[in-house]
PDB file of N, CA and C in Angstrom:
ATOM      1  N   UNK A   1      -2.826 -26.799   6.576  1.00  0.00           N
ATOM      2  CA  UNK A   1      -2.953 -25.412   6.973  1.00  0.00           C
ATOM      3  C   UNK A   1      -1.760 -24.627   6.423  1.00  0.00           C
ATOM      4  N   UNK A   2      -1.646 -23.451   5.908  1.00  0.00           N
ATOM      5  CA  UNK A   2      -0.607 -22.702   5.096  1.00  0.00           C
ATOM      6  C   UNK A   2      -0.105 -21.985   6.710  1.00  0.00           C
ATOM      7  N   UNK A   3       0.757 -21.191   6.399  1.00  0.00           N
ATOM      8  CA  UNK A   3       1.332 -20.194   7.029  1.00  0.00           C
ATOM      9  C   UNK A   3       1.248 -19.092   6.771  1.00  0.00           C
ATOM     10  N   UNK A   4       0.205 -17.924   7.749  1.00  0.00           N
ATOM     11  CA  UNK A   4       0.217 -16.900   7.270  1.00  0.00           C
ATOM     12  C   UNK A   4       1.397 -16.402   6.918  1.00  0.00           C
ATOM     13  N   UNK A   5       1.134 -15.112   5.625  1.00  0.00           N
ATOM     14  CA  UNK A   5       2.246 -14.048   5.840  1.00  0.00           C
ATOM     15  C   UNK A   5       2.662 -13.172   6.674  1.00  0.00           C
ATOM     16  N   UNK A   6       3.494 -12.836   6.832  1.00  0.00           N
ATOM     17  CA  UNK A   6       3.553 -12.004   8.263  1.00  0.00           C
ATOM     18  C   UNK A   6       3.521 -11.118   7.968  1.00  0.00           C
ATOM     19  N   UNK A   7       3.285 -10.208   8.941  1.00  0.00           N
ATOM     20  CA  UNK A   7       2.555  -8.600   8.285  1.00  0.00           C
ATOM     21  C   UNK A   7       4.035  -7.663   8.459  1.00  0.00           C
ATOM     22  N   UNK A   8       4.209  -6.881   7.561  1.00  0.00           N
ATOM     23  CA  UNK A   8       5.366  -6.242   7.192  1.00  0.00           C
ATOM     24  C   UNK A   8       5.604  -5.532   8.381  1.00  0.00           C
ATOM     25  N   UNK A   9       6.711  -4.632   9.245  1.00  0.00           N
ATOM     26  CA  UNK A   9       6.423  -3.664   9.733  1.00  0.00           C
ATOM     27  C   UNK A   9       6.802  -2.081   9.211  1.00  0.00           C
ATOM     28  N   UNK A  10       7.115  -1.626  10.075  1.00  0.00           N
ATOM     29  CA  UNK A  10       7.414  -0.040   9.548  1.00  0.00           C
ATOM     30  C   UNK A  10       8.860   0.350   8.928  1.00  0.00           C
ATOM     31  N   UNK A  11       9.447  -0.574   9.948  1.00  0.00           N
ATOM     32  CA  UNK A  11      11.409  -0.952  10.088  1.00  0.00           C
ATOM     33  C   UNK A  11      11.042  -1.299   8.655  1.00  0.00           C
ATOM     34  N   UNK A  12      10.916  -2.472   8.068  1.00  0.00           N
ATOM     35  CA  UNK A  12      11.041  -3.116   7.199  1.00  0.00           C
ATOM     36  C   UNK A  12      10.996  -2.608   5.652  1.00  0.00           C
ATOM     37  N   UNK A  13      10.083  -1.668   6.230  1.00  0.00           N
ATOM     38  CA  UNK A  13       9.244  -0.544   5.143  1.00  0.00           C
ATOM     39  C   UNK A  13      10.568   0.546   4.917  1.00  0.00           C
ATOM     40  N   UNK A  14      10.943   0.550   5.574  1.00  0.00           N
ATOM     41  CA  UNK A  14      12.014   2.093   5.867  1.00  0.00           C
ATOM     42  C   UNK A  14      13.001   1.288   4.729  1.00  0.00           C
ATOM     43  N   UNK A  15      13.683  -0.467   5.478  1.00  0.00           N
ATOM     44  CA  UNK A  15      14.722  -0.788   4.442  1.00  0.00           C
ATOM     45  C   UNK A  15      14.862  -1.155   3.123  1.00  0.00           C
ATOM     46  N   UNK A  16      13.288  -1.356   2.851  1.00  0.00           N
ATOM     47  CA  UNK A  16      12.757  -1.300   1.345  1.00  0.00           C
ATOM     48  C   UNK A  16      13.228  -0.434   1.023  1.00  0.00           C
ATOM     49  N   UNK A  17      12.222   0.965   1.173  1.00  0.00           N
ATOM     50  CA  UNK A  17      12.221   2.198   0.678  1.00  0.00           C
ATOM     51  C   UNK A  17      14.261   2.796   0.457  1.00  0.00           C
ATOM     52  N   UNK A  18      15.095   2.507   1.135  1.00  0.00           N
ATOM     53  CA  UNK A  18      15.797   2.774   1.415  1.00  0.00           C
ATOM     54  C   UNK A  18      16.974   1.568   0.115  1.00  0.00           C
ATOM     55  N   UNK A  19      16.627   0.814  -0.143  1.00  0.00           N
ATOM     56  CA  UNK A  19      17.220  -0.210  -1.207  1.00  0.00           C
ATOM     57  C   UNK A  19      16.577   0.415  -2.402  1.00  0.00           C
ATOM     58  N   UNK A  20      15.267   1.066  -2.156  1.00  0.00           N
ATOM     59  CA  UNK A  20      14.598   1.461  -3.571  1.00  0.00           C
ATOM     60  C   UNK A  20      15.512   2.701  -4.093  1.00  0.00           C
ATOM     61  N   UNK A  21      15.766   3.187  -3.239  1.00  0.00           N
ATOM     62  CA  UNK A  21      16.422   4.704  -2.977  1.00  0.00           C
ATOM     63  C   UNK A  21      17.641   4.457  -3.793  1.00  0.00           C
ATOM     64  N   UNK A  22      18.528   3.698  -3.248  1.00  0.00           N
ATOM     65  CA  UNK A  22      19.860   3.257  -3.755  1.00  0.00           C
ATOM     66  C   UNK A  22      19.604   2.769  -5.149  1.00  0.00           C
ATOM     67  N   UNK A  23      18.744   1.781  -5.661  1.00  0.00           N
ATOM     68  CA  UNK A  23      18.246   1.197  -6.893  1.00  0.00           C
ATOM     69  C   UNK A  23      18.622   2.780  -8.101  1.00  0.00           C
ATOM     70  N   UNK A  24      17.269   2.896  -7.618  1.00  0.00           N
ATOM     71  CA  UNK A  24      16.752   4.174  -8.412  1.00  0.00           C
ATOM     72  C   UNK A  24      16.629   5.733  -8.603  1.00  0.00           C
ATOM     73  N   UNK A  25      17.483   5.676  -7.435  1.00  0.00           N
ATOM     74  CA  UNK A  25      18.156   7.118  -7.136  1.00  0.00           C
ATOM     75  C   UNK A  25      16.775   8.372  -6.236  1.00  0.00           C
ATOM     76  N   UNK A  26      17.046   8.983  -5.428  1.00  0.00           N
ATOM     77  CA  UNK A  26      16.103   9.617  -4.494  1.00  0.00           C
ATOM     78  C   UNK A  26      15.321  10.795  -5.372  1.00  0.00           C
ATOM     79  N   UNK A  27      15.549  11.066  -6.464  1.00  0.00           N
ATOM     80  CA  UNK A  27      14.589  11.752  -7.469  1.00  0.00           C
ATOM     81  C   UNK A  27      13.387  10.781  -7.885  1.00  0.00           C
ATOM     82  N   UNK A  28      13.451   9.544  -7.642  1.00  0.00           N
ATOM     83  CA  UNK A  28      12.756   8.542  -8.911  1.00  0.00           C
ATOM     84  C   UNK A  28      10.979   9.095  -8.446  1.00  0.00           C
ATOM     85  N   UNK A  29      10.223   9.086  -9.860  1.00  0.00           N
ATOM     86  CA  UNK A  29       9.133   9.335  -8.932  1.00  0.00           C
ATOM     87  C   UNK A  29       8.779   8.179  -7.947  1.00  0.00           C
ATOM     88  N   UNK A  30       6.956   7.995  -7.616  1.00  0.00           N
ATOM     89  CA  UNK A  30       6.662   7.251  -6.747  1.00  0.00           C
ATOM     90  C   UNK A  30       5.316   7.549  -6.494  1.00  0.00           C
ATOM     91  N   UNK A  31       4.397   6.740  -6.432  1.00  0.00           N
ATOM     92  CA  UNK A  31       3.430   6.621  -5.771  1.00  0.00           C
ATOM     93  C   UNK A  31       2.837   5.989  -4.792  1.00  0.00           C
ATOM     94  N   UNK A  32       2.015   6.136  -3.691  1.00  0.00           N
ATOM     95  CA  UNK A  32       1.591   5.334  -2.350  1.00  0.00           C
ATOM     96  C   UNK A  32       0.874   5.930  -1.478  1.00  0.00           C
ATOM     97  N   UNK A  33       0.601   4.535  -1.040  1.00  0.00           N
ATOM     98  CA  UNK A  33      -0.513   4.454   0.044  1.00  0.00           C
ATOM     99  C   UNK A  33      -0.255   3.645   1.068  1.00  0.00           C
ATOM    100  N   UNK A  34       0.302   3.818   2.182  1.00  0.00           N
ATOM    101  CA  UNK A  34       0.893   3.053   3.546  1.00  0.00           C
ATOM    102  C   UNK A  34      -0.947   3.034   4.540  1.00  0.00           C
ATOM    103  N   UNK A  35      -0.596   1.680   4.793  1.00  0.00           N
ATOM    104  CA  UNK A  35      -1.697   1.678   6.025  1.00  0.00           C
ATOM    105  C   UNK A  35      -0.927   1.370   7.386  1.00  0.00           C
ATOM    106  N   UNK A  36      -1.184   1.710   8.387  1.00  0.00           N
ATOM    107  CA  UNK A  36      -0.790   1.227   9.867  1.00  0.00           C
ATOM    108  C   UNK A  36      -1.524   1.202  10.770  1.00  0.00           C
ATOM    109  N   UNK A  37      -1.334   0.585  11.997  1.00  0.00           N
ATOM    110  CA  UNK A  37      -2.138   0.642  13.223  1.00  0.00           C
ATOM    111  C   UNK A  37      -2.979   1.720  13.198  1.00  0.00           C
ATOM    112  N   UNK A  38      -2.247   3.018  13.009  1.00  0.00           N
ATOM    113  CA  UNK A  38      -3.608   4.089  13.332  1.00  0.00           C
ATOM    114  C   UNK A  38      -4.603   4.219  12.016  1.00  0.00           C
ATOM    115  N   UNK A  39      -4.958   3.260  11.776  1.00  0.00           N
ATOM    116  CA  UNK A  39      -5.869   3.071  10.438  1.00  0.00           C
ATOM    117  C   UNK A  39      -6.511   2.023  10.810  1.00  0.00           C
ATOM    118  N   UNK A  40      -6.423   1.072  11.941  1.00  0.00           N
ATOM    119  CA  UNK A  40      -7.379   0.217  11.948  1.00  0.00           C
ATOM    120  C   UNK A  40      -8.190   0.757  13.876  1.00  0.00           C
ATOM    121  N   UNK A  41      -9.404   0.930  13.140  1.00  0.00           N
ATOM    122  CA  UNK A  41      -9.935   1.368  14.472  1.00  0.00           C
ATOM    123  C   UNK A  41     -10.889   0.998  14.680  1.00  0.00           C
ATOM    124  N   UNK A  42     -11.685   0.714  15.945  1.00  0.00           N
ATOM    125  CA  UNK A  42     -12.807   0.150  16.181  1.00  0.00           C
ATOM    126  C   UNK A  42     -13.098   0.856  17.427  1.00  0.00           C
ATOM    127  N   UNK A  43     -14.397   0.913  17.694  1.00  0.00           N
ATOM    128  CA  UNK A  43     -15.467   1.364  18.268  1.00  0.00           C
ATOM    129  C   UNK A  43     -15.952   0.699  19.801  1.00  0.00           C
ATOM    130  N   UNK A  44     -15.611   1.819  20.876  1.00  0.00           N
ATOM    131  CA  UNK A  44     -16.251   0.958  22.008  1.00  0.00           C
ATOM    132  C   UNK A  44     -17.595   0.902  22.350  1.00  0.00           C
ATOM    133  N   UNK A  45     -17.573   0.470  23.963  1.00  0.00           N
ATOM    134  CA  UNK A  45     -18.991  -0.033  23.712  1.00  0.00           C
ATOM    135  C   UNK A  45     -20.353   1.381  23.921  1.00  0.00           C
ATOM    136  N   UNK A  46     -19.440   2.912  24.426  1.00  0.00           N
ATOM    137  CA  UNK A  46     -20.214   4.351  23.976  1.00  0.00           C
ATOM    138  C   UNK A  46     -19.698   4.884  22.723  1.00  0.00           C
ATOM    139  N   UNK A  47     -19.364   3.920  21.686  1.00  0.00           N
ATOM    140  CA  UNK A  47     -19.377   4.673  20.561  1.00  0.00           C
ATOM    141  C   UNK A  47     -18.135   5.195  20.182  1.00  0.00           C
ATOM    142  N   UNK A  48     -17.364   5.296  21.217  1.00  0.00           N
ATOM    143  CA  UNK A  48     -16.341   6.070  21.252  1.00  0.00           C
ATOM    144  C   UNK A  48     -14.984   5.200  20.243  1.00  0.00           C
ATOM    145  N   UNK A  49     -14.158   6.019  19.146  1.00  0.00           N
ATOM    146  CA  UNK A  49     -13.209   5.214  18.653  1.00  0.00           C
ATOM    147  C   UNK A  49     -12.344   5.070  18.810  1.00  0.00           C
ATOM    148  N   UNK A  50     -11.777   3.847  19.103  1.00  0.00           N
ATOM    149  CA  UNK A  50     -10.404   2.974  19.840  1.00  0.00           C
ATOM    150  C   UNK A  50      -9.435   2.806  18.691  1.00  0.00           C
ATOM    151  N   UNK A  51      -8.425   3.073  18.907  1.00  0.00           N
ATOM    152  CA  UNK A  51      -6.774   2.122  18.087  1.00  0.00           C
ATOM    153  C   UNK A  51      -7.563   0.475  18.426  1.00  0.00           C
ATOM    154  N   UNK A  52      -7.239  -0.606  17.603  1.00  0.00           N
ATOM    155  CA  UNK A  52      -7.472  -1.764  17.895  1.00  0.00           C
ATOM    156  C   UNK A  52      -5.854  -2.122  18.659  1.00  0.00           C
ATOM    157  N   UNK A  53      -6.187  -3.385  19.170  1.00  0.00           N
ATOM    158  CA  UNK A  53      -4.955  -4.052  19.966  1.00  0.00           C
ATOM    159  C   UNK A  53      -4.210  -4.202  18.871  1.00  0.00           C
ATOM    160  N   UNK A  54      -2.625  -4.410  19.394  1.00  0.00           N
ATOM    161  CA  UNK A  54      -1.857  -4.604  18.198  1.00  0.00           C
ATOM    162  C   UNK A  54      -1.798  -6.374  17.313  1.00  0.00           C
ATOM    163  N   UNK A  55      -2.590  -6.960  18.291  1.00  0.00           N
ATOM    164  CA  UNK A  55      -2.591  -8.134  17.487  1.00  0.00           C
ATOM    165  C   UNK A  55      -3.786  -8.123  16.543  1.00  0.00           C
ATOM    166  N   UNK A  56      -4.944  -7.455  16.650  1.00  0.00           N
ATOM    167  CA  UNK A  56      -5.816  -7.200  15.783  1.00  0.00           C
ATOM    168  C   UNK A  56      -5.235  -6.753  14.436  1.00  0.00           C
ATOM    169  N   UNK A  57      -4.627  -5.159  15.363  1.00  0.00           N
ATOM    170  CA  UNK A  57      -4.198  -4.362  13.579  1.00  0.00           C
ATOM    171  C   UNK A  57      -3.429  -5.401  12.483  1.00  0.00           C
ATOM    172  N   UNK A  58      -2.197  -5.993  13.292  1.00  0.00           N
ATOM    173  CA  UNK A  58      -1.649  -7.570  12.473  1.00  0.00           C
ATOM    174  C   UNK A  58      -2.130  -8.072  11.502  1.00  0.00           C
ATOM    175  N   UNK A  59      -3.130  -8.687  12.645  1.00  0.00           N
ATOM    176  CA  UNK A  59      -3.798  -9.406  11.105  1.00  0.00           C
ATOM    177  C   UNK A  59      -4.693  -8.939   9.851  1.00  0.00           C
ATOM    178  N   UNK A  60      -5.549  -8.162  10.694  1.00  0.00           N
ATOM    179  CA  UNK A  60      -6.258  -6.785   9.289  1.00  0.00           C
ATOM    180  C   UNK A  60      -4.953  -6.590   8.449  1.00  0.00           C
ATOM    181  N   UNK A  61      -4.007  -5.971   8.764  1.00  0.00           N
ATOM    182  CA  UNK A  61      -3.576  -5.475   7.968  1.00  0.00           C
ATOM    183  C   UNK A  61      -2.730  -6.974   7.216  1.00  0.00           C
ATOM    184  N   UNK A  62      -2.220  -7.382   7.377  1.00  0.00           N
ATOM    185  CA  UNK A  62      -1.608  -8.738   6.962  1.00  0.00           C
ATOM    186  C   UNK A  62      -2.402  -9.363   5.885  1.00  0.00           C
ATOM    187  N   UNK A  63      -4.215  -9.523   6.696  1.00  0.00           N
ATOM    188  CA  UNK A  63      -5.197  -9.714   5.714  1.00  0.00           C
ATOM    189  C   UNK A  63      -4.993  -8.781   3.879  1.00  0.00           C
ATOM    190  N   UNK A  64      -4.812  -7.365   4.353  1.00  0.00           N
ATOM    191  CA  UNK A  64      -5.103  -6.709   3.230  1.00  0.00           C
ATOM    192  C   UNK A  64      -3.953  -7.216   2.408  1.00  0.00           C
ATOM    193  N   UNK A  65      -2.923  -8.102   2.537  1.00  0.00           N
ATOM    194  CA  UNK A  65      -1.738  -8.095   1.513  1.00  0.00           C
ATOM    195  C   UNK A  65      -2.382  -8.877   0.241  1.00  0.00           C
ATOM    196  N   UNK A  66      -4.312  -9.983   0.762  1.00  0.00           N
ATOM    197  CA  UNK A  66      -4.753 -10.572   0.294  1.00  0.00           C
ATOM    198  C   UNK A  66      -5.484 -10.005  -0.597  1.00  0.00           C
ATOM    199  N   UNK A  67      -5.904  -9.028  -0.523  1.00  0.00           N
ATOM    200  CA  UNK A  67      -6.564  -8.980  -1.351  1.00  0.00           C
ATOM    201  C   UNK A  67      -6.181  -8.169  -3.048  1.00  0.00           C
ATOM    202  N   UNK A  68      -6.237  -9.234  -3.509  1.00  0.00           N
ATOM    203  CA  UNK A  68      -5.471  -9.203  -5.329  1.00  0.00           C
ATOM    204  C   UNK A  68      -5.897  -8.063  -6.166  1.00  0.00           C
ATOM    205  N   UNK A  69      -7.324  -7.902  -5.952  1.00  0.00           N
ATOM    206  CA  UNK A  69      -7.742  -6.791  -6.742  1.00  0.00           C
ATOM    207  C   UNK A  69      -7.509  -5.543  -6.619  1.00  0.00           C
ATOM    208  N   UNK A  70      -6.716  -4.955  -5.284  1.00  0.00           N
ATOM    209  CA  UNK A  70      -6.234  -3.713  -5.218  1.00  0.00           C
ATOM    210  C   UNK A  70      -4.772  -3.947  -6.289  1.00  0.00           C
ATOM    211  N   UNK A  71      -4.125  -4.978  -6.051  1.00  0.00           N
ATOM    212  CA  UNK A  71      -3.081  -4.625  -7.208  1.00  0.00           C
ATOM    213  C   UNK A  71      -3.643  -4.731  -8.759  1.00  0.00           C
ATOM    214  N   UNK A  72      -5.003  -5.268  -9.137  1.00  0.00           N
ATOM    215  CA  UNK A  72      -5.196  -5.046 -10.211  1.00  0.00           C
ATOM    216  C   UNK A  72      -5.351  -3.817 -10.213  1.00  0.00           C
ATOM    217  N   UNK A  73      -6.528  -3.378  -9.424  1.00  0.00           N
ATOM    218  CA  UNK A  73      -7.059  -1.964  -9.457  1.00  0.00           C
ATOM    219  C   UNK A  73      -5.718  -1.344  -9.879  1.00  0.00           C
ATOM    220  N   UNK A  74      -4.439  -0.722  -9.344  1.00  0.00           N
ATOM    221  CA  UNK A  74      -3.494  -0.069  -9.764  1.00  0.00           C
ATOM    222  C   UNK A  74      -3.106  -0.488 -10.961  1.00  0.00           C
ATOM    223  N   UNK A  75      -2.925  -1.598 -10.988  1.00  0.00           N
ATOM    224  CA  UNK A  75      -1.867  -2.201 -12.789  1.00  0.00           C
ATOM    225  C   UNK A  75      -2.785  -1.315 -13.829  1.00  0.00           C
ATOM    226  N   UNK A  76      -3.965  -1.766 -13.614  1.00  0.00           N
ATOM    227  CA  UNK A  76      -4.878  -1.062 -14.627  1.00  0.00           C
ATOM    228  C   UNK A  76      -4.852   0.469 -15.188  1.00  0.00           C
ATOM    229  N   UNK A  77      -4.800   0.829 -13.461  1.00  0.00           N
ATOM    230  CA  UNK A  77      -4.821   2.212 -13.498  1.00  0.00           C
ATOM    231  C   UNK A  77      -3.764   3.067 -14.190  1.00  0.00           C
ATOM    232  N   UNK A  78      -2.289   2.606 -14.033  1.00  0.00           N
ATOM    233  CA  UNK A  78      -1.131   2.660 -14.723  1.00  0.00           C
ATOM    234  C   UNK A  78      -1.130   2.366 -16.096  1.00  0.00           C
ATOM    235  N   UNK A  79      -1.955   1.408 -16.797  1.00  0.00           N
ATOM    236  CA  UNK A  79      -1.462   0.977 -17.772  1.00  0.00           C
ATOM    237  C   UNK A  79      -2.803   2.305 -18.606  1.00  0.00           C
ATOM    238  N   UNK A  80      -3.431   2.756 -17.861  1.00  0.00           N
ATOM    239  CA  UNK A  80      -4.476   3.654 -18.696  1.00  0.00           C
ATOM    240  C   UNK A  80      -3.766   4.972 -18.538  1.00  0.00           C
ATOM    241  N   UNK A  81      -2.992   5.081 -17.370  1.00  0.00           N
ATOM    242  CA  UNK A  81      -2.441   6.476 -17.030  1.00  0.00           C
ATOM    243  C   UNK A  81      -0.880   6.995 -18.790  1.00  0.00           C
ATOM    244  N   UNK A  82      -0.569   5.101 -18.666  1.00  0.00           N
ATOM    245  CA  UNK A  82       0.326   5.104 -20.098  1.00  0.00           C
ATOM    246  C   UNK A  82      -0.318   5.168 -21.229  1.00  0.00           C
ATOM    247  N   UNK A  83      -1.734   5.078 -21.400  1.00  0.00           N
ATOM    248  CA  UNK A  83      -2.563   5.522 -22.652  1.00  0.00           C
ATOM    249  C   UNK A  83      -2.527   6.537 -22.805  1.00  0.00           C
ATOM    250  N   UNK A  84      -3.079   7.517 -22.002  1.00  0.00           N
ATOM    251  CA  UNK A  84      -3.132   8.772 -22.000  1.00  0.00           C
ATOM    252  C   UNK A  84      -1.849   9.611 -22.150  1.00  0.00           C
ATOM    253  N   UNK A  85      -0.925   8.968 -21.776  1.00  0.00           N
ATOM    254  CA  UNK A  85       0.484   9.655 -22.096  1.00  0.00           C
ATOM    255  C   UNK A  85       0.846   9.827 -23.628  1.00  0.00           C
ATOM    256  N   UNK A  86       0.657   8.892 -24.271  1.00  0.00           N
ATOM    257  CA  UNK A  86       0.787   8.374 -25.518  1.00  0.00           C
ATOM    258  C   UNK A  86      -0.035   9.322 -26.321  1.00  0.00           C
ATOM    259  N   UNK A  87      -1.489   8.977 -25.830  1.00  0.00           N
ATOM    260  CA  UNK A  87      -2.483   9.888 -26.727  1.00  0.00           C
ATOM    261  C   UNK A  87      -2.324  11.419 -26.650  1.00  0.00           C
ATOM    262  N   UNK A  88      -1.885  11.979 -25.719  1.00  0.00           N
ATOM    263  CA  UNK A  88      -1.276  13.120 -25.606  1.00  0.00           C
ATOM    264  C   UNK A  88      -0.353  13.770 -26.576  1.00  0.00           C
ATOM    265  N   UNK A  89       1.004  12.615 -26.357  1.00  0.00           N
ATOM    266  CA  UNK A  89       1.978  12.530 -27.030  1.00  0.00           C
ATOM    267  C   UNK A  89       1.205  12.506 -28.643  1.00  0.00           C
ATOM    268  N   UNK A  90       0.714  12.026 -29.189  1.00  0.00           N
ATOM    269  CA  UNK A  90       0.540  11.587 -30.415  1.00  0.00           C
ATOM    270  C   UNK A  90      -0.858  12.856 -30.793  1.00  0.00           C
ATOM    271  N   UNK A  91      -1.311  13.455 -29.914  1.00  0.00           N
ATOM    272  CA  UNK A  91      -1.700  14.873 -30.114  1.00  0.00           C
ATOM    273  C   UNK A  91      -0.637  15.748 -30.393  1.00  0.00           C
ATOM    274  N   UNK A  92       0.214  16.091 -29.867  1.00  0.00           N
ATOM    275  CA  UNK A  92       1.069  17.143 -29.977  1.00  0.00           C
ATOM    276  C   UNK A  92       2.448  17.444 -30.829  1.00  0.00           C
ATOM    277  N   UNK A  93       1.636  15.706 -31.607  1.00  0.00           N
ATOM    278  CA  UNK A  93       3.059  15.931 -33.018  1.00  0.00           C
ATOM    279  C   UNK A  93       2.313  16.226 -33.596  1.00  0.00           C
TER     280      UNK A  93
END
């Protein structure tokens, strides 16, 4: 049996962001998409929509670190966003 990963929290997120900061200076650009508890929601039993428990949101979200193809989806997306830079570039000489 492996060991899940443990799901990041918000703290953790802050001291990233905050090492990134120092790295690369607070101009650098940036792009993102944060998910949290109030993103995982489910439905009672009139329909009505609930925050899930916090051990639910956990693992959903913990789950999503799995799935690989959202970081393709971006690499891709970047590496076409650098085509277009280029082809631009190589228009305007």
């Amino acid at each position: 049996m492996t060991t899940p990963i443990p799901c990041p929290t918000l703290l953790q997120l802050k001291q990233y962001v905050e090492e990134m900061i120092e790295r690369q200076g607070e101009e650098a650009p940036a792009a993102w998409w944060i998910y949290n508890k109030e993103d995982v929601l489910i439905f009672d039993p009139d329909n009505e929509v609930q925050h899930a428990p916090i051990e639910v949101c956990r693992k959903v979200l913990r789950n999503l670190l799995e799935y690989d193809h959202i970081y393709t989806a971006i690499s891709d997306s970047i590496e076409q966003e650098l085509k277009e830079v280029e082809l631009a570039k190589e228009e305007n000489v």
